[in-house]
C-alpha atoms as a PDB file:
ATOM      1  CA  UNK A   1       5.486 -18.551  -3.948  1.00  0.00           C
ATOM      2  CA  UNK A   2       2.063 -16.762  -4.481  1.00  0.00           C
ATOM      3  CA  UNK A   3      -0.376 -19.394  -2.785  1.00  0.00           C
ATOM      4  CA  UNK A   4       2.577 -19.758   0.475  1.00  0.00           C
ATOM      5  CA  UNK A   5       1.962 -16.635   0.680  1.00  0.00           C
ATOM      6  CA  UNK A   6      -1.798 -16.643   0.618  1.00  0.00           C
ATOM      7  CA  UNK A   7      -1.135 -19.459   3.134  1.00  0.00           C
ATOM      8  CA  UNK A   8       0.653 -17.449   5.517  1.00  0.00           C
ATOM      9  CA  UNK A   9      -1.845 -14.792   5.461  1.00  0.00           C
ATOM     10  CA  UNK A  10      -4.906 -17.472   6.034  1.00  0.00           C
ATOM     11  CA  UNK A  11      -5.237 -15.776   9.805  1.00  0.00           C
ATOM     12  CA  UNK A  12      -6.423 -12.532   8.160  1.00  0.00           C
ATOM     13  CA  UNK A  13      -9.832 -14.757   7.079  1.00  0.00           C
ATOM     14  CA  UNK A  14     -10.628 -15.162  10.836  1.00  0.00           C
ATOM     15  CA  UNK A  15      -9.593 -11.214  12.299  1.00  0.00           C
ATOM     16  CA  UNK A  16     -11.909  -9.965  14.143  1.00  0.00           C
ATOM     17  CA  UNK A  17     -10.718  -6.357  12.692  1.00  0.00           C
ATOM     18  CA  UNK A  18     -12.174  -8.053   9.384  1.00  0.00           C
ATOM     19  CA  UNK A  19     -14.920  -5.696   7.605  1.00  0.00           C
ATOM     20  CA  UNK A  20     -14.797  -3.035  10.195  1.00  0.00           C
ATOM     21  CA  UNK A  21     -13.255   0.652   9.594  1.00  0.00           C
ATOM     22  CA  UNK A  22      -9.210   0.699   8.842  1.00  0.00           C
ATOM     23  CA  UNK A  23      -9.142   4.085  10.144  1.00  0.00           C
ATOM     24  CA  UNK A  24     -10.194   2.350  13.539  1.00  0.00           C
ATOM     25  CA  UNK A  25      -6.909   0.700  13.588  1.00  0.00           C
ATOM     26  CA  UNK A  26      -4.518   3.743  12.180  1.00  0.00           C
ATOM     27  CA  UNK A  27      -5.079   6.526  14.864  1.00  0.00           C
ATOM     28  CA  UNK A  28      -3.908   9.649  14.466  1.00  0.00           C
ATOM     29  CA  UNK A  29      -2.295   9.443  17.841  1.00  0.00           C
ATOM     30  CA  UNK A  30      -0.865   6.114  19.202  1.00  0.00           C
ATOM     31  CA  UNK A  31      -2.798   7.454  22.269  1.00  0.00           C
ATOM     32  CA  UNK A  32      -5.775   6.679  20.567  1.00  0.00           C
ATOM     33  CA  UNK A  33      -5.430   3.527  19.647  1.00  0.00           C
ATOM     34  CA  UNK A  34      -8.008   2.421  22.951  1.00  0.00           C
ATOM     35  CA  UNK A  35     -10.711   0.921  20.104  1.00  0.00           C
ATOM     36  CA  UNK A  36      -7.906  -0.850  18.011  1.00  0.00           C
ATOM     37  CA  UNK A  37      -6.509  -2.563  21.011  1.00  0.00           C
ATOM     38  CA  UNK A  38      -9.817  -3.338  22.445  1.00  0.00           C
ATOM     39  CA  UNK A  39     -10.812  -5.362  19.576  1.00  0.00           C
ATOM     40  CA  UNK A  40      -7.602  -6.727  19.285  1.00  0.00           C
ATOM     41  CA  UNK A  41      -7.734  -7.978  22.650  1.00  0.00           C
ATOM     42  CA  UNK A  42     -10.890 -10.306  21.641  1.00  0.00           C
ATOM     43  CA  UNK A  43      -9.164 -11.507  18.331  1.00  0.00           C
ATOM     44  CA  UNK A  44      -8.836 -15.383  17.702  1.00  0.00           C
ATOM     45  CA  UNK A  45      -5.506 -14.670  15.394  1.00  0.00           C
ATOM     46  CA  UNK A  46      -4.029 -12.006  17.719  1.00  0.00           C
ATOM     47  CA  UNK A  47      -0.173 -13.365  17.521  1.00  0.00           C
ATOM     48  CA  UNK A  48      -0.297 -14.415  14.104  1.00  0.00           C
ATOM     49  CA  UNK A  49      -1.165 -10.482  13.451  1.00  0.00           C
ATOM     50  CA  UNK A  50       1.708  -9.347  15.699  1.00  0.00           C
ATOM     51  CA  UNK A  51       3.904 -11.770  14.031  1.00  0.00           C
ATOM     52  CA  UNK A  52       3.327 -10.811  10.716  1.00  0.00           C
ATOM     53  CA  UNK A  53       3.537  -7.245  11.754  1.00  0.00           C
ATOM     54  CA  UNK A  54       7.117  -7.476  13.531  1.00  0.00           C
ATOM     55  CA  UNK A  55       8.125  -9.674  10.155  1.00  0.00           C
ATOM     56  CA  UNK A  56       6.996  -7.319   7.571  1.00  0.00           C
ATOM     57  CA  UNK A  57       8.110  -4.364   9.434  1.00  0.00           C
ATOM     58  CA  UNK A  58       4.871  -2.818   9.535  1.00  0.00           C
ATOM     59  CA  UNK A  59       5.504   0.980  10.513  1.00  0.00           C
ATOM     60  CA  UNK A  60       2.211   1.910  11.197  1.00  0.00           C
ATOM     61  CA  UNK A  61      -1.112   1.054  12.627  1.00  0.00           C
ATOM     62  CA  UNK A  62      -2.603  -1.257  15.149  1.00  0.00           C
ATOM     63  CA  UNK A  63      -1.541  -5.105  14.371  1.00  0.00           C
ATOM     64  CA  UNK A  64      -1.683  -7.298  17.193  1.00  0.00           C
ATOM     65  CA  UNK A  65      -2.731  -5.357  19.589  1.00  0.00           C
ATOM     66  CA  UNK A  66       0.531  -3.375  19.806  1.00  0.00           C
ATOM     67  CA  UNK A  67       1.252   0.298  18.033  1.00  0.00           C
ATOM     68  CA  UNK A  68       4.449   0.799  15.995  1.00  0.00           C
ATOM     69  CA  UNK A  69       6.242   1.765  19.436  1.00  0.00           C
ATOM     70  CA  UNK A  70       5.200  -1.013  21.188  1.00  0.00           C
ATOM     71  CA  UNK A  71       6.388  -3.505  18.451  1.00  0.00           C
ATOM     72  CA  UNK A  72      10.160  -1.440  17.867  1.00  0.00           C
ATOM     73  CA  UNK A  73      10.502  -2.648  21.658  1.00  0.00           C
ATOM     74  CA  UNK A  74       9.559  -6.145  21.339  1.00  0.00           C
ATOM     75  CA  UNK A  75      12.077  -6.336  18.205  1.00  0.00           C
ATOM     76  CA  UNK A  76      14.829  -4.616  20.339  1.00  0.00           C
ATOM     77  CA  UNK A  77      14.132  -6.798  22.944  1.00  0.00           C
ATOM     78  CA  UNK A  78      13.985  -9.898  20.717  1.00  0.00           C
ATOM     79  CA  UNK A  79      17.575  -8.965  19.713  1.00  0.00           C
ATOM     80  CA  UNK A  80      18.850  -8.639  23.015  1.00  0.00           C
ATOM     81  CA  UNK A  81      17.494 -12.154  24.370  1.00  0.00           C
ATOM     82  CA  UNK A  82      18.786 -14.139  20.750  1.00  0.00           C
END
């Protein structure tokens, strides 16, 4: 179970938010979250982040480009559509 689950995570090796600041990507404010997103928006692994995020139920932060609000709505809307 442990190395599927290092497998799963093997995106996190190629993040572009990899090294930097993890403050960067856990504003205060989700209206502050301009940086996050922007580096986000150049990331090579940018769904498998999301994904993992709307999976583990990540509460807080920056994954995937999306704040916590942003991914509640795709997982409502996900409901809706299945």
């Amino acid at each position: 179970m442990k190395q599927q689950t290092r497998l799963n995570q093997s995106w996190r090796q190629r993040a572009a938010c990899r090294g930097l600041d993890p403050e960067i990507f856990y504003p205060a404010a989700e209206e502050d979250s301009e940086v996050a997103k922007a580096i986000c928006a150049e990331c090579p692994v940018r769904e498998a982040c999301l994904e993992y995020a709307l999976t583990s139920r990540e509460h807080e932060g920056i994954w995937g480009g999306t704040t916590a609000r942003e991914r509640r709505r795709i997982i409502r809307q996900r409901r809706k559509s299945a």
